[in-house]
Protein backbone atom coordinates (compact mmCIF):
# COMPACT_ATOMS: atom_id res chain seq x y z
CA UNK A 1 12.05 -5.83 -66.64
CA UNK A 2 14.61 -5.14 -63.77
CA UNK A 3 13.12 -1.72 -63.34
CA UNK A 4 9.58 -3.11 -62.85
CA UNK A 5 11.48 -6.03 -60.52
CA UNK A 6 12.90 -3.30 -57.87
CA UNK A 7 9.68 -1.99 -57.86
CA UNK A 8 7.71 -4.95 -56.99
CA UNK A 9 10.23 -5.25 -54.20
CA UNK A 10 9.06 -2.32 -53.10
CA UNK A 11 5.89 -1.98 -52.89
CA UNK A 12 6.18 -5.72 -51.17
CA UNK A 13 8.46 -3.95 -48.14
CA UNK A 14 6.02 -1.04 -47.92
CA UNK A 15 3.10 -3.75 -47.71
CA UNK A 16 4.40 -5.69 -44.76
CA UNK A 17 5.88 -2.98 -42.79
CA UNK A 18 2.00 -1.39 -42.75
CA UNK A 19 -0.78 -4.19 -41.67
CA UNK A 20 -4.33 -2.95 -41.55
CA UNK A 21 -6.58 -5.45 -39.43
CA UNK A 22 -10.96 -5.04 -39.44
CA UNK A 23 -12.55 -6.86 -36.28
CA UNK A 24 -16.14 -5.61 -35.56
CA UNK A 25 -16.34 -2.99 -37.89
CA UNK A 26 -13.19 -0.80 -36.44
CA UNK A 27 -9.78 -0.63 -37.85
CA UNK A 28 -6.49 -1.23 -36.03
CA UNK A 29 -3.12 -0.07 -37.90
CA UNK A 30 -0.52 -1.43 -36.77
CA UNK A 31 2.93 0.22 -37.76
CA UNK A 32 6.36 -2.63 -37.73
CA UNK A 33 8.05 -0.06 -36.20
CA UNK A 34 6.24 -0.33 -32.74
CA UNK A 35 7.04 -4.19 -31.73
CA UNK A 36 4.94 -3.23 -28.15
CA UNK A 37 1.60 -2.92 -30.37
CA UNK A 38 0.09 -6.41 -30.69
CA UNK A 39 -3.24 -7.26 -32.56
CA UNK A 40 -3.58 -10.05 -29.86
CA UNK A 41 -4.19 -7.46 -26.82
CA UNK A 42 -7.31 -5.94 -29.17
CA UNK A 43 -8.87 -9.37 -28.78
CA UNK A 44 -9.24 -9.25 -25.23
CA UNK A 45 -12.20 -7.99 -24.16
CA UNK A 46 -11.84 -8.74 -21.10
CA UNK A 47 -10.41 -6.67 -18.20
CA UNK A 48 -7.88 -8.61 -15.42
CA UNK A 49 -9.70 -9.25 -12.66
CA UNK A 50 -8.44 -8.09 -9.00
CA UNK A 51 -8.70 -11.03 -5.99
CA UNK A 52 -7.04 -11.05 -3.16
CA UNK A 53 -4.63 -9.04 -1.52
CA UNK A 54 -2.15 -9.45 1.23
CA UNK A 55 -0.48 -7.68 3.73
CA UNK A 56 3.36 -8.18 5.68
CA UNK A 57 5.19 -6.02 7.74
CA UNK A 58 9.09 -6.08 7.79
CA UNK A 59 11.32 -4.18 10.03
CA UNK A 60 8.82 -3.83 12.95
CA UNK A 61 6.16 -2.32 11.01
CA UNK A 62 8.80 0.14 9.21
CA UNK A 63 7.35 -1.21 5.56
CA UNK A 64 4.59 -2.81 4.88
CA UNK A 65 5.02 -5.44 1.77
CA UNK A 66 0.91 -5.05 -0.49
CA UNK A 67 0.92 -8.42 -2.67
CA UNK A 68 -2.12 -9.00 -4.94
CA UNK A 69 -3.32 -11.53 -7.04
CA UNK A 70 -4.50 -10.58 -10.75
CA UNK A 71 -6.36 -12.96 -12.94
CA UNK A 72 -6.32 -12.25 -16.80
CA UNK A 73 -8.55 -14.82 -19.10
CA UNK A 74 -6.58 -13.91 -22.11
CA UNK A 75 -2.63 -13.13 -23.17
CA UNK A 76 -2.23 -9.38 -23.00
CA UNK A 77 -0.21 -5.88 -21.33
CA UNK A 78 -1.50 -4.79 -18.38
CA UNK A 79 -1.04 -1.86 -15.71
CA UNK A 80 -1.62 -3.13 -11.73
CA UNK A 81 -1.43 -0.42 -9.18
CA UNK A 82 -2.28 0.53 -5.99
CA UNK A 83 -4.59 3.14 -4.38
CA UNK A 84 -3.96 4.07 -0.31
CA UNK A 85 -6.21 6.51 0.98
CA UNK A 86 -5.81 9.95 -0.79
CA UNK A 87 -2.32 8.87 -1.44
CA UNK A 88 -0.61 9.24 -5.16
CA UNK A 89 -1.17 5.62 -7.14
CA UNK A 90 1.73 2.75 -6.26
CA UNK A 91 3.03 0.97 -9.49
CA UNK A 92 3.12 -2.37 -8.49
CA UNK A 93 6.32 -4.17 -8.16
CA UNK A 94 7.20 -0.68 -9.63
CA UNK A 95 7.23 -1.21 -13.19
CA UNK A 96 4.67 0.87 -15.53
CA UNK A 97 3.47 -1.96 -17.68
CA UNK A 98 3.13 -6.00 -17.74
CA UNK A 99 4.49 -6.92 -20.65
CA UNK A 100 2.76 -9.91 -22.76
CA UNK A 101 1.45 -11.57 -19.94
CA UNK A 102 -0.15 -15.07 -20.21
CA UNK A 103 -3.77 -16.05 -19.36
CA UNK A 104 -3.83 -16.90 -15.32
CA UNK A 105 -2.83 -15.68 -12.31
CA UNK A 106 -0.18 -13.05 -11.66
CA UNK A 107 1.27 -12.34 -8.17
CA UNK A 108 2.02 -8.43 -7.85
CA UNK A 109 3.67 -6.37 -5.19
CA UNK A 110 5.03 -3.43 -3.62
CA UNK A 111 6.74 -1.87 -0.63
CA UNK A 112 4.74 0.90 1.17
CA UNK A 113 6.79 3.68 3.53
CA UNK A 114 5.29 3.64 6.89
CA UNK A 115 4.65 7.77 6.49
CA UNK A 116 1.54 5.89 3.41
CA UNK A 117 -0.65 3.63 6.29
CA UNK A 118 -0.14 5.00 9.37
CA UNK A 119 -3.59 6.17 9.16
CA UNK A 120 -5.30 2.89 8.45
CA UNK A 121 -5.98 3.99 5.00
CA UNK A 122 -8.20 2.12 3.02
CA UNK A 123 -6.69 -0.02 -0.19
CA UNK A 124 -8.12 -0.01 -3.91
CA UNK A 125 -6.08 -2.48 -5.92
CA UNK A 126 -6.38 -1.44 -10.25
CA UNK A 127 -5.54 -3.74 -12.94
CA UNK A 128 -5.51 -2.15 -16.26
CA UNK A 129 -5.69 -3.43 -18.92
CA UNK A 130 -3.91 -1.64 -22.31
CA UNK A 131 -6.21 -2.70 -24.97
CA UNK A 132 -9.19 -1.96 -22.77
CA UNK A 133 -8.20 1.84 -21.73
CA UNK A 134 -10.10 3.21 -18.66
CA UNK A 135 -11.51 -0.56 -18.08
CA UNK A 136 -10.36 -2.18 -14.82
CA UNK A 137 -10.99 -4.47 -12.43
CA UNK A 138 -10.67 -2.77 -8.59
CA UNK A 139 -10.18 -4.60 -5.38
CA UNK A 140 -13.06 -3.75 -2.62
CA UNK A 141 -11.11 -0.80 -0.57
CA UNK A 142 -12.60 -2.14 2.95
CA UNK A 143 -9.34 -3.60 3.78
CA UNK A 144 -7.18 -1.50 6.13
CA UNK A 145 -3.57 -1.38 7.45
CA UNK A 146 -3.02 -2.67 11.07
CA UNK A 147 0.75 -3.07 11.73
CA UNK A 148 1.43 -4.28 14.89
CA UNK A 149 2.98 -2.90 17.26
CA UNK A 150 6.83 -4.28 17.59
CA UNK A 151 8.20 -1.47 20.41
CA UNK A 152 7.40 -0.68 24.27
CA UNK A 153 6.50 2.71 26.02
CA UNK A 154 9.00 4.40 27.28
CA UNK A 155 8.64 7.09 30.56
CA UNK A 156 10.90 10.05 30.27
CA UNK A 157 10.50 13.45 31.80
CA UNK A 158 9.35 12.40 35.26
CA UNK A 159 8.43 14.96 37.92
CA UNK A 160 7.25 15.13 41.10
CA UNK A 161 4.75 17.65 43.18
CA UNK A 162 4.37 17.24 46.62
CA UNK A 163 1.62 19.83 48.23
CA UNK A 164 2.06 20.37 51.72
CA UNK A 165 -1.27 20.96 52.04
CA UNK A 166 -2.77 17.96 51.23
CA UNK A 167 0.02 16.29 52.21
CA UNK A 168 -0.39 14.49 48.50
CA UNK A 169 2.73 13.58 46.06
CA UNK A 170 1.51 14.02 42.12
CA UNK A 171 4.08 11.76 40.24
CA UNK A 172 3.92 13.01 36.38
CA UNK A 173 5.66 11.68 33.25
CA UNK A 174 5.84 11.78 29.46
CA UNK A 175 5.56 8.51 28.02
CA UNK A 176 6.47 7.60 24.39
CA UNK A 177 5.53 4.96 22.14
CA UNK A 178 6.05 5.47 18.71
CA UNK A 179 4.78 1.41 17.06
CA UNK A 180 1.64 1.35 17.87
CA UNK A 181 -1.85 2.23 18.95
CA UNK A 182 -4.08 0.60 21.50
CA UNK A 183 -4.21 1.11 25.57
CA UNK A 184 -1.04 1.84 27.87
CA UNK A 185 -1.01 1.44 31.82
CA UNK A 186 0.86 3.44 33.58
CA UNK A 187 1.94 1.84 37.46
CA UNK A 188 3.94 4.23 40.03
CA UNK A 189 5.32 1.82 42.74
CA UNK A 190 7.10 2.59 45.76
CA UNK A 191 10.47 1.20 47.03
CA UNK A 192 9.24 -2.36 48.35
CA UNK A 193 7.07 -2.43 44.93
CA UNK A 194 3.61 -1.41 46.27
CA UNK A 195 1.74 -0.34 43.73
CA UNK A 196 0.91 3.54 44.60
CA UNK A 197 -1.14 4.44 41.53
CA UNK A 198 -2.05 3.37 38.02
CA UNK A 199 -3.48 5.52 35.09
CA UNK A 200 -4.66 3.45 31.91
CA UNK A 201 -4.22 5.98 29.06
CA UNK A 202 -6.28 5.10 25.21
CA UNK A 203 -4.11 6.23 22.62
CA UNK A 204 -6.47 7.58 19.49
CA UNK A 205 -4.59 7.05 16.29
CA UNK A 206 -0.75 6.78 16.12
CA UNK A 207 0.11 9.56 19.55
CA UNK A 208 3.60 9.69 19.74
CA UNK A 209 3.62 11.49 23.36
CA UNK A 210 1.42 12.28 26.08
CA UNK A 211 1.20 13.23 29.68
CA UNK A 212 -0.41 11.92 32.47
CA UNK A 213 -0.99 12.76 35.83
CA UNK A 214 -1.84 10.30 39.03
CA UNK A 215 -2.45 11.34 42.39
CA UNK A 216 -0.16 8.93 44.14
CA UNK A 217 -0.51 8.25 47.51
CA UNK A 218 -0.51 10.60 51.09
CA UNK A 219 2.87 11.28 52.02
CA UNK A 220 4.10 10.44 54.62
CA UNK A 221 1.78 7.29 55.16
């Protein structure tokens, strides 16, 4: 009797550390000794849905803080990351996996470097979800970076050509902005601050130096 006994024990551990559950026709086995495997995520057939997504800049522009809202219907483990132009994935709020999160909305985020937008990349946002594999919601990827720009030109390298010629003094100079991207005017005045000449310079993408040259004014006047 005590033989049979420690053998019904047993086969009672063996039963409930093995649990074999049929939904749909398919069968999920879930082994006790993986506690991150839920029968609960297999119910949700539903994929966490991607809708809205933010953008702050910290440090003038030196990060740029990507916060997006996910929505999930149902209780489950999810993956939410971040695509930037031809850029390697972001792991948002750089974890690998949600765990057990509850039906709602979630609030994600992540720093990006400065070196990952600079050139106005677009921005997919993916939320994956575990028990749907390869099934994701993705954020349109029309939005783009636009940090502002937090710094002033600077004029270095300034040199002067005076052609006795012409009689003409050609005033050139380096100037360097390194924040931002947009137009920069360039004024050359003389001692009682008359404006001499001006040069309005377009800066295409993120230029960190150029060169102009202005044809200043007849000298001697």
């Amino acid at each position: 009797m005590k033989k049979y006994l420690i053998a019904l024990i047993i086969f009672i551990l063996l039963l409930s550390s093995i649990l074999v559950y049929k939904n749909n026709g398919l069968n999920f086995m879930l082994a006790a000794l993986d506690p991150t495997f839920k029968i609960l995520d297999y119910r949700d057939t539903t994929p966490p849905a991607v809708s809205e997504i933010k953008i702050n800049y910290n440090n003038c522009a030196v990060t740029a803080i990507l916060t997006a809202t996910v929505t999930d219907s149902q209780t489950g483990v999810f993956l939410v990351t971040a695509k930037i132009g031809d850029k390697p994935p972001l792991t948002m709020n750089d974890e690998k996996i949600f765990p057990d999160e509850i039906a709602g909305d979630h609030i994600y985020s992540v720093s990006v470097p400065k070196s990952d937008y600079l050139s106005g990349s677009s921005i997919s946002i993916y939320a994956i979800d575990k028990a749907l594999p390869g099934n994701s919601q993705t954020y349109p990827a029309s939005i783009t970076f636009t940090p502002p720009d937090c710094g002033a030109p600077f004029v270095k390298d300034v040199n002067f050509n005076f052609n006795c010629a012409t009689s003409v003094l050609t005033v050139s100079a380096t100037i360097t902005d390194d924040s931002g991207v947009g137009l920069a005017t360039v004024v050359i005045e003389d001692a009682s601050n008359n404006i001499k000449g001006t040069a309005i310079m377009n800066r295409q993408g993120n230029t960190s130096a150029y060169t102009t040259t202005i044809n200043v004014w007849n000298y001697p006047q």
